[in-house]
Every structure is written in C-alpha cells, then in structure tokens.
C-alpha atoms as a PDB file:
ATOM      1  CA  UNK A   1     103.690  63.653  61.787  1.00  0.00           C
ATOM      2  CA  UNK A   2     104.221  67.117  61.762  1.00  0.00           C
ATOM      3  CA  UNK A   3     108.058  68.564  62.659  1.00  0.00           C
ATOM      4  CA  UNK A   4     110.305  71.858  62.109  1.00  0.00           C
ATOM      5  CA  UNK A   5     112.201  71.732  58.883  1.00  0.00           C
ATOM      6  CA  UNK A   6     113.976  74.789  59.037  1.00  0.00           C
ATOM      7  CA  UNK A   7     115.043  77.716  61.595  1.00  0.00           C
ATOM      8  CA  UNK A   8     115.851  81.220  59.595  1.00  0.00           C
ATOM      9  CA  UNK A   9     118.771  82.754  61.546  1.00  0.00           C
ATOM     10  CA  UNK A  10     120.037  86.031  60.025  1.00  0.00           C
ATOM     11  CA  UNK A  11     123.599  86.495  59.220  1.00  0.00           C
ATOM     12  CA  UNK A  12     126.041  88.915  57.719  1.00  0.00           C
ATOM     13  CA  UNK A  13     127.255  87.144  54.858  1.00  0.00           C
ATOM     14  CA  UNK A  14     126.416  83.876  53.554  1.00  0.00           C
ATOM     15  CA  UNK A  15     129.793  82.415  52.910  1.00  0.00           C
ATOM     16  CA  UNK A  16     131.410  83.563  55.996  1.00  0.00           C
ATOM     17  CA  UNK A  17     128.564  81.753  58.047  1.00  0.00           C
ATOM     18  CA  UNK A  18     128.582  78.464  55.694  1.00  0.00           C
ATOM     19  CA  UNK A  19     132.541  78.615  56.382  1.00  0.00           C
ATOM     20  CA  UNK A  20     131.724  78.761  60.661  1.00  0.00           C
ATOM     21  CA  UNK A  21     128.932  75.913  60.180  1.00  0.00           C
ATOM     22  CA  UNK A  22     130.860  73.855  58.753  1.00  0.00           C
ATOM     23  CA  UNK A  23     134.106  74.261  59.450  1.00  0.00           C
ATOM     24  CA  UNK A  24     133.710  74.969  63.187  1.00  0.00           C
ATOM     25  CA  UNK A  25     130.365  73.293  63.934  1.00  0.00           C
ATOM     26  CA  UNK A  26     130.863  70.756  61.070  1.00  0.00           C
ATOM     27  CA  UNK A  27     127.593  71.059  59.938  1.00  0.00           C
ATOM     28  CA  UNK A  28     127.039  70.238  55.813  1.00  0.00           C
ATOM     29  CA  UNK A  29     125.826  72.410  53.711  1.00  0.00           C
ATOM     30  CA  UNK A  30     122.652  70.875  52.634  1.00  0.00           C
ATOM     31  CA  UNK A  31     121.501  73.642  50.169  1.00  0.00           C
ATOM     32  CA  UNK A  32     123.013  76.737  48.353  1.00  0.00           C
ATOM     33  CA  UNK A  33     120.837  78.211  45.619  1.00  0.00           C
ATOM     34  CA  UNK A  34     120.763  81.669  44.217  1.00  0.00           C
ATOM     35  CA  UNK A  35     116.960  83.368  44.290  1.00  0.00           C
ATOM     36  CA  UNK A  36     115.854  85.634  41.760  1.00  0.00           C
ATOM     37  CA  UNK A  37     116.320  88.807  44.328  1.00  0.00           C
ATOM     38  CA  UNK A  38     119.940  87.983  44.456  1.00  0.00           C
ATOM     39  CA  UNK A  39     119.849  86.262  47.884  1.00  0.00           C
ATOM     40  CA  UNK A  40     120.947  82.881  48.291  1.00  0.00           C
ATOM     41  CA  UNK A  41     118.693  79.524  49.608  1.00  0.00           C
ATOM     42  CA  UNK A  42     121.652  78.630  52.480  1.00  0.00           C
ATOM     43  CA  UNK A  43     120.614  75.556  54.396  1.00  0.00           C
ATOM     44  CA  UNK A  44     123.357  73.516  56.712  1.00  0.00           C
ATOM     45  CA  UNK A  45     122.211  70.553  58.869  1.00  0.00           C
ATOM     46  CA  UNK A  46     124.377  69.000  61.432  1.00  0.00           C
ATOM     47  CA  UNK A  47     125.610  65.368  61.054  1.00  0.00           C
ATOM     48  CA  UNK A  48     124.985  64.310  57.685  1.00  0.00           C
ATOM     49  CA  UNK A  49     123.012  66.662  56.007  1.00  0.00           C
ATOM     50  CA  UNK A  50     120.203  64.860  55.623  1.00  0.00           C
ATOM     51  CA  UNK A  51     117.679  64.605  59.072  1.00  0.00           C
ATOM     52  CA  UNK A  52     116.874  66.551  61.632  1.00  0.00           C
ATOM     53  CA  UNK A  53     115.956  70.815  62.038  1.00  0.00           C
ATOM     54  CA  UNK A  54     118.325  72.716  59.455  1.00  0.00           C
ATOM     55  CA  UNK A  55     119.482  76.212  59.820  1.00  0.00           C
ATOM     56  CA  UNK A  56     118.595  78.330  56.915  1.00  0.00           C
ATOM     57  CA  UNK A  57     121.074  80.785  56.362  1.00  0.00           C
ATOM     58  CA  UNK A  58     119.125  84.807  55.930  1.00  0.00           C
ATOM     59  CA  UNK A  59     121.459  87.901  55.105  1.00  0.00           C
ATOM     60  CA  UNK A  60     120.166  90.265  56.845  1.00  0.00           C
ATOM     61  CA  UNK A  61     118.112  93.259  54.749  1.00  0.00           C
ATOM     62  CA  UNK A  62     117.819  96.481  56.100  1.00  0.00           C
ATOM     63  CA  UNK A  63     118.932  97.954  59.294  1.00  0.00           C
ATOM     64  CA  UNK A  64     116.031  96.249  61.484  1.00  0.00           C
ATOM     65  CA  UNK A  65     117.532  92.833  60.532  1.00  0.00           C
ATOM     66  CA  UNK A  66     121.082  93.698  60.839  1.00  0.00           C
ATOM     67  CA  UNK A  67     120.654  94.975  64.202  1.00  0.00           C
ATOM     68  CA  UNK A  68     119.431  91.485  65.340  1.00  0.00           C
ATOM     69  CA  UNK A  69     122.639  89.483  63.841  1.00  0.00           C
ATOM     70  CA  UNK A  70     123.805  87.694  66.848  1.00  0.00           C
ATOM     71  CA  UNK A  71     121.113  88.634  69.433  1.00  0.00           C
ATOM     72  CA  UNK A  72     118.375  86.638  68.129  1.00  0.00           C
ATOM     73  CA  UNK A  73     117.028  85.339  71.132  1.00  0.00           C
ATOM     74  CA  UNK A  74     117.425  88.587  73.837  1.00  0.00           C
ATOM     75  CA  UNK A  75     121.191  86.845  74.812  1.00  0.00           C
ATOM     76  CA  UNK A  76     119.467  84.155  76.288  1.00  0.00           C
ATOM     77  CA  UNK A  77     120.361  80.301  74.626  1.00  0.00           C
ATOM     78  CA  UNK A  78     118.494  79.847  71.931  1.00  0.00           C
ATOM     79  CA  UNK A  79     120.280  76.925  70.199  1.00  0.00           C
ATOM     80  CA  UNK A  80     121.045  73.549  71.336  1.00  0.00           C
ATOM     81  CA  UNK A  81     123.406  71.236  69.203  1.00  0.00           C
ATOM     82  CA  UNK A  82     122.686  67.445  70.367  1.00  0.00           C
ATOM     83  CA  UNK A  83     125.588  65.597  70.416  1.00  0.00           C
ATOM     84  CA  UNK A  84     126.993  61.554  70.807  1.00  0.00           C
ATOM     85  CA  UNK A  85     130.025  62.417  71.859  1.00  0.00           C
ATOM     86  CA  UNK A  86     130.688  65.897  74.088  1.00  0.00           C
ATOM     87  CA  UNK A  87     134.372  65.240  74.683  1.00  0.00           C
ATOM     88  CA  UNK A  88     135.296  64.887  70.790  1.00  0.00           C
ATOM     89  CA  UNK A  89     133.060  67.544  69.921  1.00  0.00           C
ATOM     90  CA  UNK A  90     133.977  70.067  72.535  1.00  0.00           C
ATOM     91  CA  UNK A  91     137.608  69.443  71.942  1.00  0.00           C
ATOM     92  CA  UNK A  92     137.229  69.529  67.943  1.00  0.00           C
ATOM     93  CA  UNK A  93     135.087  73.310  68.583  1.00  0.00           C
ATOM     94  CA  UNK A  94     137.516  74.381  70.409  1.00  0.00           C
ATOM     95  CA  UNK A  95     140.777  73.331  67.962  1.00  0.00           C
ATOM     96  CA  UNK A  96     138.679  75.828  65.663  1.00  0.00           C
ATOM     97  CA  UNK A  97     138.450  78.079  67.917  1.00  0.00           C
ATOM     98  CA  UNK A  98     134.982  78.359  69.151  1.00  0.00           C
ATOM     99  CA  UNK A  99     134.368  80.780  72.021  1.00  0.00           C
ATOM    100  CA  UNK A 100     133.131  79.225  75.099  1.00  0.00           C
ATOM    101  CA  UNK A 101     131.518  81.168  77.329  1.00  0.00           C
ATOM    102  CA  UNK A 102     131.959  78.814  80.360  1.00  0.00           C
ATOM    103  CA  UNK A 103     133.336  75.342  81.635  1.00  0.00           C
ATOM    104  CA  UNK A 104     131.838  72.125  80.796  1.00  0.00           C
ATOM    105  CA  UNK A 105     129.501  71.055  83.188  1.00  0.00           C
ATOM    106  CA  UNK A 106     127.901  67.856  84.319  1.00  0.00           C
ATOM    107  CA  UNK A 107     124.334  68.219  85.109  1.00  0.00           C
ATOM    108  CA  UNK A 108     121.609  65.422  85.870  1.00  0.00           C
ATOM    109  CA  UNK A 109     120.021  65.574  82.060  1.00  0.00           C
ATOM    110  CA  UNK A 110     123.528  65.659  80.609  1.00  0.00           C
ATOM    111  CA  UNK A 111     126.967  67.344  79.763  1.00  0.00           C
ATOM    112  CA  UNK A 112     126.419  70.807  79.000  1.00  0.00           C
ATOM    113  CA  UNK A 113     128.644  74.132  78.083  1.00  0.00           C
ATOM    114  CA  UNK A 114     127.553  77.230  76.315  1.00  0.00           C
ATOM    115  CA  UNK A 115     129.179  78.328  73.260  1.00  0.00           C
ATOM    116  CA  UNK A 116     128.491  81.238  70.631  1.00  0.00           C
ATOM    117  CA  UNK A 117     127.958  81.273  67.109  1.00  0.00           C
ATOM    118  CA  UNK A 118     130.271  83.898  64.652  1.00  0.00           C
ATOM    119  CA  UNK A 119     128.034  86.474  65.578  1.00  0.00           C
ATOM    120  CA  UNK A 120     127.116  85.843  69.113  1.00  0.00           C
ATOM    121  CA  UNK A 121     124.138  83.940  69.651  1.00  0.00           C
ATOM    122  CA  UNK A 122     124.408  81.403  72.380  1.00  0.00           C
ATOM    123  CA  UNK A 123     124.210  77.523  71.764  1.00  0.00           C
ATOM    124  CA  UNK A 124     124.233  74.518  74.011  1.00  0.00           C
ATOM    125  CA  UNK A 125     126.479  71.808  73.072  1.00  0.00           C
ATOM    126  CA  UNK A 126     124.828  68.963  75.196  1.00  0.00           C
ATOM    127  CA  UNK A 127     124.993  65.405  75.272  1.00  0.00           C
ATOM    128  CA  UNK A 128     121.589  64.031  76.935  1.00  0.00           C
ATOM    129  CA  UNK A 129     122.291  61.693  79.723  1.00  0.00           C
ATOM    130  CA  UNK A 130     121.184  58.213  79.037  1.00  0.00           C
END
C-alpha cells in the first residue's frame, strides 16, 4: 500500500524549527543528518516518532524559497495535526505559546481551531468526532 512519507516544508533555520516542533508541537525529531552540501536531513513526526506523514525540515536556498517561508499554501490551511485529546493539546500549545488565530470550535466532524506554525503557515489542530 502506497502512502506519503514525508512533506518538505521550508524553514529559516533548522534548529530554531526542530526547537518549535518539538517543544511547542511536541513532535520528535525522527532524523537529523548533515548532507554533503552542508544542509541537514531534518525529519520530526508527531507522537512517537515512528508512524504516520513526517515533516522534513528544508532551509530555504535562495530568495525564491525564502520568500515562501510561512506562506506555503497561499494563507489558506495547509496542515492538519490529528489529535486524541484537543483539550490537553490545545491547552499544552498554548502554555508554549502557540498563536491561535481563533476560538475552538465544535463542528459536526470534530473539535477544530486554527493555529500557526513559527513562521506562519496555518494548521488545524482537530480531533475527529467519533
């Protein structure tokens, strides 16, 4: 069966985004190798480390890819962060001070809120309703 392994979002500076993954988002940092081009291999998963659609880690190069850094998907949510539990999760984002950009919300296919990344993409954090 066929799935995505890996999303490439672009970032200023590796361990500034590692730090916001995990710290903030508590994702684990599932790889961090240097590359012969002096880049870094930066992969962090959320929960575990181990399943599920990791986020590799891309500085930026040139001025094309820097001006995309937190407007990856037009400003539109382009990230959704699944979640077991939105009221521990929501509450331990916002102790670290994520920025929410509204109010929790209850809607028919689950709890819901939008939040942004370090750099300003927009996530979900949504727990599916049963």
């Amino acid at each position: 069966m066929s799935r995505i392994a890996l999303v490439t979002l672009v970032v200023d500076d590796y361990d500034e985004a590692i730090r916001f993954y995990a710290d903030a988002l508590g994702f684990r940092l599932a790889e961090d190798a240097p590359r012969p081009d002096g880049s870094r291999w930066v992969v962090v998963r959320p929960g575990d480390g181990q399943d599920g659609t990791g986020l590799l880690l891309a500085r930026a190069k040139g001025d094309g890819q820097r001006d995309r850094i937190g407007d990856q998907t037009g400003g539109r949510v382009g990230f959704f962060l699944h979640t077991e539990d939105f009221a521990r999760d929501h509450a331990r984002m916002l102790a670290a001070g994520v920025t929410f950009l509204e109010e929790p919300r209850h809607e028919p296919y689950g709890s819901v809120v939008v939040f942004q990344d370090l750099y300003g993409n927009r996530w979900d954090l949504l727990q599916p309703a049963d």
